[in-house]
C-alpha atoms as a PDB file:
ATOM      1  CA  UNK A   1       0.000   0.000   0.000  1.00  0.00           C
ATOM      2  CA  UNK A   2       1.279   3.120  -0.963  1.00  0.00           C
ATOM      3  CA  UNK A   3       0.141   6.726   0.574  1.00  0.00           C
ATOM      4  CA  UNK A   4      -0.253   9.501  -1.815  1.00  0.00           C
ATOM      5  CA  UNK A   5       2.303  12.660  -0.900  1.00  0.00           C
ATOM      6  CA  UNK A   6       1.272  16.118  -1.305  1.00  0.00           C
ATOM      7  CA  UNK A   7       3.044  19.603  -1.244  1.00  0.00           C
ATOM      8  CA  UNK A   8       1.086  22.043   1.313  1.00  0.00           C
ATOM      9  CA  UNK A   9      -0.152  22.848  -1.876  1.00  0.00           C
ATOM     10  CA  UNK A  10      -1.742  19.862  -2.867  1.00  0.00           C
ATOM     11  CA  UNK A  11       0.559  18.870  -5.342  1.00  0.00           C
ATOM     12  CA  UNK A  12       1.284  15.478  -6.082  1.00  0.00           C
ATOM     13  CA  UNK A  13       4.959  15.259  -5.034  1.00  0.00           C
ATOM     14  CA  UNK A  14       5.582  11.161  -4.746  1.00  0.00           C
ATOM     15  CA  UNK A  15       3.604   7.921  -3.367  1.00  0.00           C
ATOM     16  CA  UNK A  16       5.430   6.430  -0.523  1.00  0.00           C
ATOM     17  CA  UNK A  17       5.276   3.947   1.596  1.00  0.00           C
ATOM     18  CA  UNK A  18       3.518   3.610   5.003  1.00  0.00           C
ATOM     19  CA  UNK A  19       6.466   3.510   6.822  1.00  0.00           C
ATOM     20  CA  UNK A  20       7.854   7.255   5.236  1.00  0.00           C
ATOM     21  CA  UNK A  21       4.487   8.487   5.757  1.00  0.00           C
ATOM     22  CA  UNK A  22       5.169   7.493   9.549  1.00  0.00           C
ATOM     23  CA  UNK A  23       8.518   9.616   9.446  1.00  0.00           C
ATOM     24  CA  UNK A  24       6.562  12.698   8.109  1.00  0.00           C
ATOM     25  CA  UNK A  25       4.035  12.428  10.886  1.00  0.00           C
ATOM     26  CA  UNK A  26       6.544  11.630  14.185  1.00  0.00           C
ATOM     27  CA  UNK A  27       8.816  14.377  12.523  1.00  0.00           C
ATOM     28  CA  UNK A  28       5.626  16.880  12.247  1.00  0.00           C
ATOM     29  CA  UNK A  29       5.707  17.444   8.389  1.00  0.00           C
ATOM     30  CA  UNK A  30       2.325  16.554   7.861  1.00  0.00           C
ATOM     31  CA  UNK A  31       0.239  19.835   7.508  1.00  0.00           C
ATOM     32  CA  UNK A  32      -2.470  18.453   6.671  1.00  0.00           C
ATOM     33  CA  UNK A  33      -4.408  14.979   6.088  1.00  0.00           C
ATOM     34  CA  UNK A  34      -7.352  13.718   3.832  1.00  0.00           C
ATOM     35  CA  UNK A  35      -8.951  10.617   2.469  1.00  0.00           C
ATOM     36  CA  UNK A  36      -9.152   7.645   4.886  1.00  0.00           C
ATOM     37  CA  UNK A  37      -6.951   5.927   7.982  1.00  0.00           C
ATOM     38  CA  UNK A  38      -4.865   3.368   6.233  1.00  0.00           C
ATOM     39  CA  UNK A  39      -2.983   2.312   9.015  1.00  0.00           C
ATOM     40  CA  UNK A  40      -1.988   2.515  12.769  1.00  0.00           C
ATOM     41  CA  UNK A  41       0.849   2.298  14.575  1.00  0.00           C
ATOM     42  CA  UNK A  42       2.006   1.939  18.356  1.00  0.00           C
ATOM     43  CA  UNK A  43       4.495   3.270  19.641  1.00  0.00           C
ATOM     44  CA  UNK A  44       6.170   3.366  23.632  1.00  0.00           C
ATOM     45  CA  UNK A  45       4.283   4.724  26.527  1.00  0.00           C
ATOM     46  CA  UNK A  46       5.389   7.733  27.866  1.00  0.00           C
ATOM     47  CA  UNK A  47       7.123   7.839  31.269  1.00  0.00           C
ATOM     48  CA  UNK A  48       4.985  10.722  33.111  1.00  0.00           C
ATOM     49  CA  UNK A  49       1.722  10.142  31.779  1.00  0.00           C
ATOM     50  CA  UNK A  50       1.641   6.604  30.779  1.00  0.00           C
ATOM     51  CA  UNK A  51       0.209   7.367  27.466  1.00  0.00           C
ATOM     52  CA  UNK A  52       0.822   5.231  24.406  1.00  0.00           C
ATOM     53  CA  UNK A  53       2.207   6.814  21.271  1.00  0.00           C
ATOM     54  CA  UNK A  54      -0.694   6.710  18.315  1.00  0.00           C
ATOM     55  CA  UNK A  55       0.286   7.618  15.046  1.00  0.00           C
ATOM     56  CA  UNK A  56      -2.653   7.077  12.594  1.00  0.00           C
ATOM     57  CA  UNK A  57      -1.766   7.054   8.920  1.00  0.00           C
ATOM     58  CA  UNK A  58      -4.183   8.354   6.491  1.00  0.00           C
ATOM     59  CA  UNK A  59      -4.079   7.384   2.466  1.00  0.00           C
ATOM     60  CA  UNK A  60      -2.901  11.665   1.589  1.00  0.00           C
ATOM     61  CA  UNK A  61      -0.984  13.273   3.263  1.00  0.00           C
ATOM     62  CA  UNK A  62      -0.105  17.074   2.626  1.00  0.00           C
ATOM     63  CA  UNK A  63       3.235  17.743   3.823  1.00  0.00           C
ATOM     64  CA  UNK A  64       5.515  20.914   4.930  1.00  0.00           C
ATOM     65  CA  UNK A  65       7.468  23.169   3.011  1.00  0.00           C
ATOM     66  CA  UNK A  66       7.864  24.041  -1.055  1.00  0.00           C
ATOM     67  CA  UNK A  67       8.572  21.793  -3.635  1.00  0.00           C
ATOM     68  CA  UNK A  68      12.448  22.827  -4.901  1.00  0.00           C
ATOM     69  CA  UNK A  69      11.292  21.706  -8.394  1.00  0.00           C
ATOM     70  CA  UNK A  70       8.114  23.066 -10.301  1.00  0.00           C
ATOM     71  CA  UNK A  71       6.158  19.783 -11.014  1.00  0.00           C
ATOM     72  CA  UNK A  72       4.460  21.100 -14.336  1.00  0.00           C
ATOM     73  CA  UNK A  73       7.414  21.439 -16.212  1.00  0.00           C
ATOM     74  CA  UNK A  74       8.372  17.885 -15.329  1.00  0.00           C
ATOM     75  CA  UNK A  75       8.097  15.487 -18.059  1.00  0.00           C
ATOM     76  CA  UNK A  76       6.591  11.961 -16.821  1.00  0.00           C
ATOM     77  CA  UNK A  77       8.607   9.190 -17.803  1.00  0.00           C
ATOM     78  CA  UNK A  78       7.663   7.092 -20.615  1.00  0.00           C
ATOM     79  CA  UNK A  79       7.217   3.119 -19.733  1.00  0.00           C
ATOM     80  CA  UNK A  80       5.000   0.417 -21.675  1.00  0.00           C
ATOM     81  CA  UNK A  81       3.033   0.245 -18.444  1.00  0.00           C
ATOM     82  CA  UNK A  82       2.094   3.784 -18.520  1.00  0.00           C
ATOM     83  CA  UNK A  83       2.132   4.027 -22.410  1.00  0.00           C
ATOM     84  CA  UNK A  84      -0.569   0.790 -22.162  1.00  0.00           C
ATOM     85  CA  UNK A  85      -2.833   2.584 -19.585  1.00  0.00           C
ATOM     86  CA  UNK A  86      -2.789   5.701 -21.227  1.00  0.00           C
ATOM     87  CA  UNK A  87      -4.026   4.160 -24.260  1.00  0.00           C
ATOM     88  CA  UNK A  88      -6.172   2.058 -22.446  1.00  0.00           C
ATOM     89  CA  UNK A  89      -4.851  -1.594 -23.994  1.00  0.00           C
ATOM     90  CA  UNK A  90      -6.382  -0.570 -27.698  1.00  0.00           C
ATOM     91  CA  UNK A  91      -4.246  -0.678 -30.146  1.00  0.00           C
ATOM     92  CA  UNK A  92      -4.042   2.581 -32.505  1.00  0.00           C
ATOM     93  CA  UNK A  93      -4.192   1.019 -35.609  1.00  0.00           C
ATOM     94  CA  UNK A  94      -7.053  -1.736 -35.197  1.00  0.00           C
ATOM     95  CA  UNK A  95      -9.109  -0.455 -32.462  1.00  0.00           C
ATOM     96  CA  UNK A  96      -8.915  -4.086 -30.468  1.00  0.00           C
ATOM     97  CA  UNK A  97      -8.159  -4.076 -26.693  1.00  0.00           C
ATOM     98  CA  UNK A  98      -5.433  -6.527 -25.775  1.00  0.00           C
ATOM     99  CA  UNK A  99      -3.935  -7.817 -22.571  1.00  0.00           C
ATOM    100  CA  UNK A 100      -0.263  -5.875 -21.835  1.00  0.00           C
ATOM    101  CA  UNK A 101       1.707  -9.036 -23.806  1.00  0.00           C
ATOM    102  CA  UNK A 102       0.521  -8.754 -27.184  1.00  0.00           C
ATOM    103  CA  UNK A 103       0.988  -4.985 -26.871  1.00  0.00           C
ATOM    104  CA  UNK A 104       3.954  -2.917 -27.895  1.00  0.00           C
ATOM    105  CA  UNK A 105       5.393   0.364 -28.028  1.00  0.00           C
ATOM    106  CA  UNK A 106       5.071   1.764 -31.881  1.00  0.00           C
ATOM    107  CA  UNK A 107       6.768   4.991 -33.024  1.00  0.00           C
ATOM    108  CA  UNK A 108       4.565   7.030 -35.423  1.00  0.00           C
ATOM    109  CA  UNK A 109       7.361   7.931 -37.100  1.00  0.00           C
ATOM    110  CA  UNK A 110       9.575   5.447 -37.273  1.00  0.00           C
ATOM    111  CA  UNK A 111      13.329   5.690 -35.248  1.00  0.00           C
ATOM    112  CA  UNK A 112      14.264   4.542 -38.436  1.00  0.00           C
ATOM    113  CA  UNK A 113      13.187   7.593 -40.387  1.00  0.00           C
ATOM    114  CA  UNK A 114      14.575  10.165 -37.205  1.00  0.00           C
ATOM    115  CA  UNK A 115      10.966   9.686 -35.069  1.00  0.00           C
ATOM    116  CA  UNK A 116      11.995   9.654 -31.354  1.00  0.00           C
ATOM    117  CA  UNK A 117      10.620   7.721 -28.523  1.00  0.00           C
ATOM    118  CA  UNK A 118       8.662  10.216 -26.867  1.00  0.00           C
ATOM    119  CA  UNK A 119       5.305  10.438 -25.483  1.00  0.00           C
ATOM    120  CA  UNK A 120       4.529  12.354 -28.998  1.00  0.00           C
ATOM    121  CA  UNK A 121       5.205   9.571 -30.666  1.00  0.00           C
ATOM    122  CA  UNK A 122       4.184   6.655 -29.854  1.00  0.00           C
ATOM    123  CA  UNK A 123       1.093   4.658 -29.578  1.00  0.00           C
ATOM    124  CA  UNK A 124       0.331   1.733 -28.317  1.00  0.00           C
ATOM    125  CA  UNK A 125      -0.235  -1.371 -30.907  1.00  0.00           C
ATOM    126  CA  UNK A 126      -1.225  -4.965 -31.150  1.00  0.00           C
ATOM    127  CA  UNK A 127       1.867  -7.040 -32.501  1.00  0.00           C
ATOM    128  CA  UNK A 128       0.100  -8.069 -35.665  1.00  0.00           C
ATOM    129  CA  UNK A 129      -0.499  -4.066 -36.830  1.00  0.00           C
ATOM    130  CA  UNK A 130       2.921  -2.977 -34.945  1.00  0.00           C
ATOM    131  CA  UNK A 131       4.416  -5.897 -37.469  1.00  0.00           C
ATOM    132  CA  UNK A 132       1.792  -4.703 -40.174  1.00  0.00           C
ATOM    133  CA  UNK A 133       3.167  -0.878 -40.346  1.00  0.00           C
ATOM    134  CA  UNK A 134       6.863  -1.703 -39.696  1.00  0.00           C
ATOM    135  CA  UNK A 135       9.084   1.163 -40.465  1.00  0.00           C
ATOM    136  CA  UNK A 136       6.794   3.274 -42.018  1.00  0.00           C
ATOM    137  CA  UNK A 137       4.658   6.156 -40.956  1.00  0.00           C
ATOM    138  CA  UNK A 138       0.803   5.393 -40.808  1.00  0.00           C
ATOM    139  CA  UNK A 139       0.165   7.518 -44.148  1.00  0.00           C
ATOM    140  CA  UNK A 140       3.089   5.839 -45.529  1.00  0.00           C
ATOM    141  CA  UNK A 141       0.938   2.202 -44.460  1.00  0.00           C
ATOM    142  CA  UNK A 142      -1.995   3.023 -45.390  1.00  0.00           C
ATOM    143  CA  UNK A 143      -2.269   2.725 -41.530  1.00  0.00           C
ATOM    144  CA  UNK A 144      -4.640   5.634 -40.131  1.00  0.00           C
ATOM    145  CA  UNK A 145      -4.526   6.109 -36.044  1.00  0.00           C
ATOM    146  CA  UNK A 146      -7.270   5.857 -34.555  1.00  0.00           C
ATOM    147  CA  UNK A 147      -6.558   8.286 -31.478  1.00  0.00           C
ATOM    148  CA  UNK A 148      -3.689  11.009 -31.183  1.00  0.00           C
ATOM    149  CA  UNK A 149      -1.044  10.350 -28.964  1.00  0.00           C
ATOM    150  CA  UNK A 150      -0.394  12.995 -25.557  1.00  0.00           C
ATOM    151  CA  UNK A 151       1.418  13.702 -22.999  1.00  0.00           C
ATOM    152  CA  UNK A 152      -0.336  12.713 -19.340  1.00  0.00           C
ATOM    153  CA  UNK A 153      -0.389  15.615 -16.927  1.00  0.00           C
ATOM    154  CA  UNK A 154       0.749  15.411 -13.563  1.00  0.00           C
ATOM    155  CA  UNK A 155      -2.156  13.665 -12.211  1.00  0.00           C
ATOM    156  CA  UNK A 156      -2.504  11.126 -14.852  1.00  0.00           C
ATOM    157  CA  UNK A 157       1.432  10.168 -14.505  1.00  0.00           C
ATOM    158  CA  UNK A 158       0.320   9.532 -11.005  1.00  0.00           C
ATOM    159  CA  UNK A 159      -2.291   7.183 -11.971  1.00  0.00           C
ATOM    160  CA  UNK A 160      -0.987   5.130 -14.514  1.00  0.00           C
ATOM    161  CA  UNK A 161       2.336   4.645 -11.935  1.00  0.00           C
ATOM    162  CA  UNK A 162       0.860   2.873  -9.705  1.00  0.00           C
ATOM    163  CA  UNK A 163      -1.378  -0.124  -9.652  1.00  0.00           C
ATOM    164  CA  UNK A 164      -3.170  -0.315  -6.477  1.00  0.00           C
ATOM    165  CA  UNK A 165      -4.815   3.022  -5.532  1.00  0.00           C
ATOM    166  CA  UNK A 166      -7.243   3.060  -3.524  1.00  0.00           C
ATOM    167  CA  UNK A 167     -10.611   4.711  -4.156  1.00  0.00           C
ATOM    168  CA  UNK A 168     -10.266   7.808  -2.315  1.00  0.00           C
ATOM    169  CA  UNK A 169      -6.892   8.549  -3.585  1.00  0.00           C
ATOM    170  CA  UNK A 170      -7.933   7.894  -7.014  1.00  0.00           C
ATOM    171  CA  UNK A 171     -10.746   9.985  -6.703  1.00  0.00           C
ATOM    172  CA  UNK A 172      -8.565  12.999  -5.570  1.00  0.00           C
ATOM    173  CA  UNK A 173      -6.424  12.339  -8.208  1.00  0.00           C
ATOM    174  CA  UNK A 174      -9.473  11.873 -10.661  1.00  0.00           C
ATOM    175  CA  UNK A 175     -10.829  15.304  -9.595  1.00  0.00           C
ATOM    176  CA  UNK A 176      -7.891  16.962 -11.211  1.00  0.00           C
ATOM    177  CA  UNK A 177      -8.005  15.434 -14.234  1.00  0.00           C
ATOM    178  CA  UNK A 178      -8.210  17.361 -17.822  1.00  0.00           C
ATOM    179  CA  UNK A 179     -11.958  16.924 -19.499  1.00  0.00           C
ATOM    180  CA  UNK A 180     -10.334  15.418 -22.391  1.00  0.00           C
ATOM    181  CA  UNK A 181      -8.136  12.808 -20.783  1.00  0.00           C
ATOM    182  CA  UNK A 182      -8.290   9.316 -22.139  1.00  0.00           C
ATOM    183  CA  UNK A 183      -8.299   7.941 -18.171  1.00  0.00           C
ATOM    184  CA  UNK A 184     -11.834   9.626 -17.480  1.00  0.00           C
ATOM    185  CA  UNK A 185     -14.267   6.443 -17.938  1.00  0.00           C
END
């Protein structure tokens, strides 16, 4: 389980894990909390009053201080995983949905012909059209796409990174979202 980090903004900054998030809160860096208690943990009793240390976890945090880096101008890294789930598992050429192993990465314009592999250009494709096109461009192919290619904002490269959100984080995350974006369903 991972808990979604904020700035004090409400930036996503990173998703961490349970035991980080505990750091944050003993070391008071949590300015602010939403979504629901993930997790508890017990600590010592204190000496004078007896009390037991409580630190309850909760699935966003919003933490202390300013990002160093502005996170807009960041440019989300480009995986099959991510490429898959932006495209949703259809291929751009056929329109079929696939499961992530009979997928691949396919360049628009080919590497071959000076295309790059950026989110720009590529799509994702079954291995029958991906073999189908080869090095050519989809005019070149006779190949039309069937959707444009983008590149995810900030809160969709937080979704498609990680696997097991859980509802309330991926409805904060969901909230942000651009109108047009292909993860809206």
């Amino acid at each position: 389980m991972k808990i979604l980090k904020l700035s004090s903004q409400g930036l996503p900054q990173s998703w961490i894990s349970l035991e980080a998030a505990v750091l944050h809160y003993a070391a008071g860096d949590v300015r602010w909390e939403i979504g629901s208690p993930v997790a508890v943990f017990r600590g010592g009793h204190n000496a004078r009053t007896g009390r037991q240390s409580v630190i309850e976890v909760n699935s966003i945090i919003g933490t202390k201080g300013v990002p160093r880096i502005n996170p807009f101008l960041l440019r989300p890294g480009l995986t099959n995983g991510k490429l898959f789930a932006r495209d949703r598992h259809v291929c751009a050429y056929c329109g079929g949905r696939f499961a992530a192993d009979v997928l691949t990465r396919e360049h628009i314009v080919p590497i071959a012909q000076g295309g790059r592999d950026h989110w720009m250009n590529v799509v994702t494709a079954c291995r029958t059209c991906n073999h189908q096109k080869a090095n050519r461009t989809p005019e070149q192919a006779h190949m039309p796409l069937l959707y444009t290619p983008y590149v995810p904002t900030l809160w969709e490269d937080f979704i498609l990174r990680n696997r097991r959100i859980l509802s309330d984080q991926m409805d904060f995350l969901m909230a942000h979202l651009p109108s047009g974006s292909r993860l809206h369903d």
